[in-house]
N, C-alpha and C. Protein backbone atom coordinates (compact mmCIF):
# COMPACT_ATOMS: atom_id res chain seq x y z
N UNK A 1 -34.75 35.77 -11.16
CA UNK A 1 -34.00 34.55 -11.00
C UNK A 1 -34.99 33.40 -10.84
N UNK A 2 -34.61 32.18 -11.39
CA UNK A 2 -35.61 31.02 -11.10
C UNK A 2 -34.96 30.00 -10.26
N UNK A 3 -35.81 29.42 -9.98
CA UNK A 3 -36.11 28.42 -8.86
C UNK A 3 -36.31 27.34 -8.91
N UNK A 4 -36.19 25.61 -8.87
CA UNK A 4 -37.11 25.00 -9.44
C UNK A 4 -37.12 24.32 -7.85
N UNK A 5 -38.44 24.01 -7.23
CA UNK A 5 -38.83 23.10 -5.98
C UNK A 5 -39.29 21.60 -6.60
N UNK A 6 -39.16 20.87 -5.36
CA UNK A 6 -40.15 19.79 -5.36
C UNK A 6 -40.69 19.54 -4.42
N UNK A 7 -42.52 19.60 -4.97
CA UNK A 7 -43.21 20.17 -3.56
C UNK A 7 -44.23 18.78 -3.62
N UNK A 8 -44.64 17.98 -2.64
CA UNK A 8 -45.67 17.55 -2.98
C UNK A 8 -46.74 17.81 -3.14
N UNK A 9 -47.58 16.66 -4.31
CA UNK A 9 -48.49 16.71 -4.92
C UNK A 9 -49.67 17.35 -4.59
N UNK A 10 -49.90 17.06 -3.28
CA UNK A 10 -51.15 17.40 -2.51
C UNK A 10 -50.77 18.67 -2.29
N UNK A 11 -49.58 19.15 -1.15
CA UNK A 11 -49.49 20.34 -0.81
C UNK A 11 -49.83 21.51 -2.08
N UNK A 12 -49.38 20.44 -3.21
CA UNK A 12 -49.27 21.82 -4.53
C UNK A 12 -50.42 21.72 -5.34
N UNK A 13 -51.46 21.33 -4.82
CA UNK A 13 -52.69 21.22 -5.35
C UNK A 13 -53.43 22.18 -4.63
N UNK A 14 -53.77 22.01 -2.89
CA UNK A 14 -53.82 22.86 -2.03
C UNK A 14 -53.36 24.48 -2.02
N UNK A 15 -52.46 24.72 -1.95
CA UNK A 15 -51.58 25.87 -2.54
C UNK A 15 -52.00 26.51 -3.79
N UNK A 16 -52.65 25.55 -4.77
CA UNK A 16 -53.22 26.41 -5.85
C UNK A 16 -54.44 26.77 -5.90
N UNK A 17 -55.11 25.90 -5.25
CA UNK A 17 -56.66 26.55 -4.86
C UNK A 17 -56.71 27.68 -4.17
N UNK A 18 -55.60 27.85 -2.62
CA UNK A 18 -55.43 28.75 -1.80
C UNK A 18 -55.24 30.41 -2.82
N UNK A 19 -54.38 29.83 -4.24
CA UNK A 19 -53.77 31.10 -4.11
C UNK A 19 -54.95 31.61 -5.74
N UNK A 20 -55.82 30.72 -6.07
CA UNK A 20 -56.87 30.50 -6.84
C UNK A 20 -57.81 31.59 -5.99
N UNK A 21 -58.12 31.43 -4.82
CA UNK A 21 -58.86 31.91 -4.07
C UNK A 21 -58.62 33.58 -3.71
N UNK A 22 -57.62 33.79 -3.73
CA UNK A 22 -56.82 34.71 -3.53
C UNK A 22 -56.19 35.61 -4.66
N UNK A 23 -57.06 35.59 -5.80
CA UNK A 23 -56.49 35.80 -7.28
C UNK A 23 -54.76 36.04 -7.33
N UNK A 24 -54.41 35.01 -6.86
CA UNK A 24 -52.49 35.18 -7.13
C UNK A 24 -51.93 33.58 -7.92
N UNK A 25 -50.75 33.72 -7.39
CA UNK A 25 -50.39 32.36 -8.27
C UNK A 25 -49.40 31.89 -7.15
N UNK A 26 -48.91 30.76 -7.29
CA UNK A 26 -48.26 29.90 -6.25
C UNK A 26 -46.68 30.69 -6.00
N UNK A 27 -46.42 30.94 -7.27
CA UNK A 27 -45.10 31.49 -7.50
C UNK A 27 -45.00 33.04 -6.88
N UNK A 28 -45.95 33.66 -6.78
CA UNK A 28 -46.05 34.90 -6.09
C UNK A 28 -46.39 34.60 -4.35
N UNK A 29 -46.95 33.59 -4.29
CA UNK A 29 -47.10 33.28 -2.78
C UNK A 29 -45.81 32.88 -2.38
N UNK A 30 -44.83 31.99 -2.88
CA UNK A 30 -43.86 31.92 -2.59
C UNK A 30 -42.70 33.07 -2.77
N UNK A 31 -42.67 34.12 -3.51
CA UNK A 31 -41.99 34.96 -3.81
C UNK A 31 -42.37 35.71 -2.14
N UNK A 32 -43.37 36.23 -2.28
CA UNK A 32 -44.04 37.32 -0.54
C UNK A 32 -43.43 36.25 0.67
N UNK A 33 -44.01 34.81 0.66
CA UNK A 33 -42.84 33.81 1.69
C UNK A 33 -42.16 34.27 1.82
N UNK A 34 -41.03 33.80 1.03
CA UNK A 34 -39.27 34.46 1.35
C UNK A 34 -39.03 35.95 1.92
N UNK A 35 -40.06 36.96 0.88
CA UNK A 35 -39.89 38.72 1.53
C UNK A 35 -40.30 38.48 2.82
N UNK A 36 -40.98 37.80 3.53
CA UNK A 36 -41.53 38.10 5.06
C UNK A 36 -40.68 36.97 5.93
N UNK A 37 -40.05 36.18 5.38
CA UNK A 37 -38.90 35.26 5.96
C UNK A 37 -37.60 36.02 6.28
N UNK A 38 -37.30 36.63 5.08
CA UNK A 38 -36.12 37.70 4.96
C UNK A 38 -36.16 38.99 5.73
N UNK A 39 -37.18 39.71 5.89
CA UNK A 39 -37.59 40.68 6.18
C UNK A 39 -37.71 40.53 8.08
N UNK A 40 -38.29 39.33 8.47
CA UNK A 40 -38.03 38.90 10.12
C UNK A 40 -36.97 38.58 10.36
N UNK A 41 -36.35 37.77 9.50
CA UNK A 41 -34.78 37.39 9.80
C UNK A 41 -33.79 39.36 10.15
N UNK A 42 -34.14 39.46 9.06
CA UNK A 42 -33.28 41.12 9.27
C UNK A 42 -33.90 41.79 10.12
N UNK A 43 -35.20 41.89 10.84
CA UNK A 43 -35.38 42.54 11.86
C UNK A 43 -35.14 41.88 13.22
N UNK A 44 -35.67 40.58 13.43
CA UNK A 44 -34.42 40.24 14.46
C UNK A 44 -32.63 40.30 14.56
N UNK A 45 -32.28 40.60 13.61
CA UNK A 45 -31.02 40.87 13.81
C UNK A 45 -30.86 42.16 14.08
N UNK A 46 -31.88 43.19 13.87
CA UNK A 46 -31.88 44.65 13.99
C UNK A 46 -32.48 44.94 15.45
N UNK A 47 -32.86 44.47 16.22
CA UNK A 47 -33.84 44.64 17.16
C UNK A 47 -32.95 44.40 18.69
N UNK A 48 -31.67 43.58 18.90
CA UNK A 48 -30.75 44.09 19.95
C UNK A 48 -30.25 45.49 19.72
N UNK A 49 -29.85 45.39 18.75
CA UNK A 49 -28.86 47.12 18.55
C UNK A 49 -29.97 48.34 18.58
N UNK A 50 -31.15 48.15 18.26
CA UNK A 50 -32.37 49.20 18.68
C UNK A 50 -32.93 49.24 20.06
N UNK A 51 -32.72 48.14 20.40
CA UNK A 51 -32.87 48.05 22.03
C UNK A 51 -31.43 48.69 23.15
N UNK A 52 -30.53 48.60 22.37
CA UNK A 52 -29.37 48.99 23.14
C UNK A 52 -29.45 50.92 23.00
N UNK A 53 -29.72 51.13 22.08
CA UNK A 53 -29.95 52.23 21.45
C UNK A 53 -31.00 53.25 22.67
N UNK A 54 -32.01 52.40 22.47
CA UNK A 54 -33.26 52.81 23.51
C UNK A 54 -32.96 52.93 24.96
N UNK A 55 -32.07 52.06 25.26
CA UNK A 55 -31.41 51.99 26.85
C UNK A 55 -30.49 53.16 27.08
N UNK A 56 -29.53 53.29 25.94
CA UNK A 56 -28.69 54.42 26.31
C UNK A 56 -29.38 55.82 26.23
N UNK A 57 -30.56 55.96 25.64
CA UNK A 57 -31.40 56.84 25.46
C UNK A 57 -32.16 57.52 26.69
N UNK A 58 -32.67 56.20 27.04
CA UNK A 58 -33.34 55.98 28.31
C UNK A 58 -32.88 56.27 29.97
N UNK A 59 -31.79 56.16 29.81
CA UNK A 59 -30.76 56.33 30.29
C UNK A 59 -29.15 57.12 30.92
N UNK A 60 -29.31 58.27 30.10
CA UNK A 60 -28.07 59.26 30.23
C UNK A 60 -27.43 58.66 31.03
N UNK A 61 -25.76 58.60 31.24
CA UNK A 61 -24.85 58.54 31.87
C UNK A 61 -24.05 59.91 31.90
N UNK A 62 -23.90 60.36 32.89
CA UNK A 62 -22.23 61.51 32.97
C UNK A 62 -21.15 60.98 33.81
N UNK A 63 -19.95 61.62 33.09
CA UNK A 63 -18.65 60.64 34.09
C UNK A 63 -17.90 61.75 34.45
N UNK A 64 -18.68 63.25 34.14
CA UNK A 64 -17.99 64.39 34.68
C UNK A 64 -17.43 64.92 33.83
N UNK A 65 -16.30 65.56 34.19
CA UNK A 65 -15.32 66.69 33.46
C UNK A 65 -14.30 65.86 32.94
N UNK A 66 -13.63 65.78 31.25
CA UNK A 66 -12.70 65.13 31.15
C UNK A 66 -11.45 66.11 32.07
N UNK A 67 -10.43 65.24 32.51
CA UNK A 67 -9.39 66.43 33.00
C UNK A 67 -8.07 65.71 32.55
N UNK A 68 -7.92 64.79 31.33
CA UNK A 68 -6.86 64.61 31.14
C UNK A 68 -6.88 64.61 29.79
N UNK A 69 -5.44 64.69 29.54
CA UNK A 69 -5.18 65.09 27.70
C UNK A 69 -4.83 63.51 26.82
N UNK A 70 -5.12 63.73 25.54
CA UNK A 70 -4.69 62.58 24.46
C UNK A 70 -2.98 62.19 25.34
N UNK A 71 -2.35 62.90 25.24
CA UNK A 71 -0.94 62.53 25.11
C UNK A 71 -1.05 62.04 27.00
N UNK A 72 -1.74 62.13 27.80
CA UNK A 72 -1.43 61.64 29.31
C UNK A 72 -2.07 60.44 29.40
N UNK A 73 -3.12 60.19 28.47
CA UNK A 73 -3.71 58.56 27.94
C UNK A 73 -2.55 57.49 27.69
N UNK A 74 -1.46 58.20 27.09
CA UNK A 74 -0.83 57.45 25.81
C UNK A 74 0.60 57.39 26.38
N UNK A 75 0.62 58.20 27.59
CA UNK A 75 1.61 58.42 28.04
C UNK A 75 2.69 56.90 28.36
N UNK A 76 3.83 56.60 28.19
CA UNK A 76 4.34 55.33 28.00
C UNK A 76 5.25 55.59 29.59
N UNK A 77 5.74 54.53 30.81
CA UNK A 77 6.10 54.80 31.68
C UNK A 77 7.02 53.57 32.12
């Protein structure tokens, strides 16, 4: 898929030496950008529910013996 930016002059002069230096091209530096933008974004969103994960882990709970049935849950009174 393409893209078109408008970057300034300087920055995109800079940026091409950088990525000159680096035998890549601007368009691949910006392509790896976004993967490591995208890639933190989705691991902070992943990183409460792995932590909750780790706690209940960490953690065991027992609440004992169940001693009541589906239908005494549901029971209507």
């Amino acid at each position: 898929m393409n893209l078109t930016l408008a970057v300034d002059g300087d920055i995109l002069r800079e940026a091409r030496k950088i990525a000159i230096d680096e035998d890549t091209s601007v368009s691949a530096m910006i392509r790896e950008f976004l993967a490591d933008l995208v890639e933190s974004r989705r691991a902070r969103r992943r990183r409460p529910v792995e932590e909750m994960f780790r706690t209940f882990d960490a953690n065991p709970v027992s609440i004992g013996p169940i001693t009541w049935t589906r239908e005494e849950l549901h029971e209507r009174r």
